[in-house]
Protein backbone atom coordinates (compact mmCIF):
# COMPACT_ATOMS: atom_id res chain seq x y z
CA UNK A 1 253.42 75.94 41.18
CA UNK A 2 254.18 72.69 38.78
CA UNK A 3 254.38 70.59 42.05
CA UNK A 4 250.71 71.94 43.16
CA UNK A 5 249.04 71.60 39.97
CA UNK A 6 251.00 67.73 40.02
CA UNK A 7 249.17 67.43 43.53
CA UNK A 8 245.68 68.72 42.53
CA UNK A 9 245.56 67.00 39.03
CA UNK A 10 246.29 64.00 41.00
CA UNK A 11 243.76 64.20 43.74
CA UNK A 12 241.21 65.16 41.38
CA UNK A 13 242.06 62.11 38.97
CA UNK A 14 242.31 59.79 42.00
CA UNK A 15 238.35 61.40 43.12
CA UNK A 16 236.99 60.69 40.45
CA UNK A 17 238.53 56.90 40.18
CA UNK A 18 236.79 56.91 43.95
CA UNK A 19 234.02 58.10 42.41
CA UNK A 20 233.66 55.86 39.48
CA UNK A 21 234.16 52.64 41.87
CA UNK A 22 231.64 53.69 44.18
CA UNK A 23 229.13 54.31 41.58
CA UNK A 24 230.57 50.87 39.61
CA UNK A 25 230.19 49.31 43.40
CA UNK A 26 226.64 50.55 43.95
CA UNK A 27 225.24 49.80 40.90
CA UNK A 28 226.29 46.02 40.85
CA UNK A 29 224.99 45.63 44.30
CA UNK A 30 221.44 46.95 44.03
CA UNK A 31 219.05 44.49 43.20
CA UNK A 32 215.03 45.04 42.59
CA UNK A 33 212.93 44.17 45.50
CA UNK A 34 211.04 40.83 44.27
CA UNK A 35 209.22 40.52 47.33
CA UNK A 36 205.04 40.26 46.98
CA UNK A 37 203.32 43.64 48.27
CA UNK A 38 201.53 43.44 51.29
CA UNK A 39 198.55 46.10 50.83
CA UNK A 40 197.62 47.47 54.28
CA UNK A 41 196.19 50.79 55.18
CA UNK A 42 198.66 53.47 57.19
CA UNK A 43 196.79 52.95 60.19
CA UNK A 44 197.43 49.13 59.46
CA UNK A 45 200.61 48.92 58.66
CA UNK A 46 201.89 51.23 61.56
CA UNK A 47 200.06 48.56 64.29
CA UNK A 48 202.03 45.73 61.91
CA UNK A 49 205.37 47.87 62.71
CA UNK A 50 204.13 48.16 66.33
CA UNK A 51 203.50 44.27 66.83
CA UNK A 52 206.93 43.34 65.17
CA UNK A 53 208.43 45.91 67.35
CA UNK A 54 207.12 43.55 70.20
CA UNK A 55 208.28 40.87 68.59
CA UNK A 56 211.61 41.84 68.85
CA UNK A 57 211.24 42.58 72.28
CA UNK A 58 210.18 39.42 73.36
CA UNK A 59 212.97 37.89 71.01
CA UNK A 60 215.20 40.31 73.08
CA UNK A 61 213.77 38.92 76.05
CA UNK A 62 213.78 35.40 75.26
CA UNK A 63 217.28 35.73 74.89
CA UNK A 64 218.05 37.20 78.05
CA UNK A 65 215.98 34.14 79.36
CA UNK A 66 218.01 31.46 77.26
CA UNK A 67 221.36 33.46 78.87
CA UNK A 68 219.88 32.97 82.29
CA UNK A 69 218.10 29.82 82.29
CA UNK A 70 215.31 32.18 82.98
CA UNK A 71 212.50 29.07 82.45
CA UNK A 72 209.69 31.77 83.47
CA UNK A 73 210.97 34.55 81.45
CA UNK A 74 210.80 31.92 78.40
CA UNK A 75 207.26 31.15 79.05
CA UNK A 76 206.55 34.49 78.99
CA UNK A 77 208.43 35.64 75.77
CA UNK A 78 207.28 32.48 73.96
CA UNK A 79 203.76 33.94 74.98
CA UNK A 80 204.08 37.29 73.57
CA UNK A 81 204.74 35.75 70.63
CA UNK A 82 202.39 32.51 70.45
CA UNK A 83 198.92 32.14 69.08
CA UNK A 84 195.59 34.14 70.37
CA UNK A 85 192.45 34.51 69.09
CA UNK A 86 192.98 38.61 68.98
CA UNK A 87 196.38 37.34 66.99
CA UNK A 88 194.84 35.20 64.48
CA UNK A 89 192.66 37.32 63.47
CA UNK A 90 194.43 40.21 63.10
CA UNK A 91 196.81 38.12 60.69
CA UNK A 92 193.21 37.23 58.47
CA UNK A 93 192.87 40.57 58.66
CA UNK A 94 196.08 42.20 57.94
CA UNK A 95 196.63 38.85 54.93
CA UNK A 96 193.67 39.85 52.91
CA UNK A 97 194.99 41.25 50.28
CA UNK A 98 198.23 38.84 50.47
CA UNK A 99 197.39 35.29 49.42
CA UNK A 100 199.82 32.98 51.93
CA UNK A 101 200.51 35.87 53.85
CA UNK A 102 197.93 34.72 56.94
CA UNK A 103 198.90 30.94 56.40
CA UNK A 104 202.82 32.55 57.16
CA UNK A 105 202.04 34.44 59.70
CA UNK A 106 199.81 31.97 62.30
CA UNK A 107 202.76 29.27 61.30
CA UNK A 108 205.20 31.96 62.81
CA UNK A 109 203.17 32.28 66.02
CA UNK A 110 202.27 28.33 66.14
CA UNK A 111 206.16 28.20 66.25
CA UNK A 112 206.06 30.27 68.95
CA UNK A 113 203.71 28.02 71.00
CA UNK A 114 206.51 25.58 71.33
CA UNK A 115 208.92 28.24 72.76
CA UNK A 116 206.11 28.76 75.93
CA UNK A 117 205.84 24.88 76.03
CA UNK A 118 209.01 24.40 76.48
CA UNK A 119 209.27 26.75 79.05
CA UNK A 120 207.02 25.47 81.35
CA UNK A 121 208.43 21.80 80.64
CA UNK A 122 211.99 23.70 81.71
CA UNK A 123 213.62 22.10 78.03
CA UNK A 124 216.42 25.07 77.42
CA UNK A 125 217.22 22.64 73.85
CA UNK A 126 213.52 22.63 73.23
CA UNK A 127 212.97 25.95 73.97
CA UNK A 128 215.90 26.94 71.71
CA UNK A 129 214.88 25.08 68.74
CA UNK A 130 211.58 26.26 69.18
CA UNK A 131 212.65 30.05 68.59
CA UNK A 132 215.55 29.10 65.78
CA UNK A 133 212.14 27.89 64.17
CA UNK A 134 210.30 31.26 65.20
CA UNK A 135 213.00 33.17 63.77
CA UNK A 136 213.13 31.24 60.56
CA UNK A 137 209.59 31.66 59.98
CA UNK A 138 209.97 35.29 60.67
CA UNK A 139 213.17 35.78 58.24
CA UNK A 140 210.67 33.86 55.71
CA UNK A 141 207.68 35.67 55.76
CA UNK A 142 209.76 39.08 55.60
CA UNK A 143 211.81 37.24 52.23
CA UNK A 144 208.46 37.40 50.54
CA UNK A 145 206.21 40.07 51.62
CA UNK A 146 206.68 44.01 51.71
CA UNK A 147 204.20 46.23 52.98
CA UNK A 148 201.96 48.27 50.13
CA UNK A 149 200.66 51.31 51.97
CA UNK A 150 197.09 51.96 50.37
CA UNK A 151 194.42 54.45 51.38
CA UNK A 152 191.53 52.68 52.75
CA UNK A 153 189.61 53.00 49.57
CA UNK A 154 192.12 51.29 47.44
CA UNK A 155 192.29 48.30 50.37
CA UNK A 156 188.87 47.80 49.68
CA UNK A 157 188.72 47.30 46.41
CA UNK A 158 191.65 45.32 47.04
CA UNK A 159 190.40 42.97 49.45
CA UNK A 160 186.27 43.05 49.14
CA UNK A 161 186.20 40.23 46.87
CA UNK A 162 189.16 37.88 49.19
């Protein structure tokens, strides 16, 4: 019986040391989300999710392409990603309530451009550095903005006077 309750008062000690570190570990590790709100609608920030979805398909498939020397395939992931006019304004749209968040966003797919150019010139290095650019733009924009899920009256009131 002494050896038992030796066991158990040790496990439980030893638990709650676990415990206590975990917590200890948790709590110096969680920092508060600086990161500027992005005020969309649900409707609006579902089709954002949806279009960086793509995004990461055509990153996806632009890396397949870089793998395979795939100068087509780069054309058309650098196009999925480039600049439209259906793309640009959807970002004026989706940025109105986000100063610099439309500015961002149109830089990111202006980046993107160079990753189609590049393809049809058949530069892999160009076309690479074109994408590392993409990507950094992306890693940017998503360092300072969060969505803010509104309902549509509080985006207006939000936005109306931007």
């Amino acid at each position: 019986m002494g050896k038992f309750l030796f066991v158990l008062v040790f496990f439980l000690t030893m638990s709650s040391s676990y415990a206590q570190m975990d917590h200890n570990m948790m709590s110096s590790s969680i920092s508060v989300d600086t990161r500027k709100p992005l005020p969309l609608t649900a409707m609006m920030a579902e089709h954002q999710k949806q279009n960086m979805r793509g995004h990461l398909e055509a990153i996806r498939d632009l890396t397949e392409a870089f793998i395979s020397k795939n100068f087509k395939q780069i054309e058309e992931a650098g196009k999925k990603l480039g600049t439209s006019p259906q793309m640009a304004m959807m970002c004026d749209h989706m940025g109105r309530g986000a100063p610099g968040f439309t500015e961002m966003a149109l830089r990111m797919h202006s980046e993107a451009d160079k990753i189609t150019e590049a393809g049809q010139k058949k530069n892999l290095k160009a076309a690479m550095i074109a994408a590392n650019r993409t990507l950094q733009s992306c890693t940017a924009c998503h360092a300072i903005y969060k969505q803010e899920v509104l309902s549509e009256e509080a985006w207006k009131k939000k936005t109306e006077s931007k």
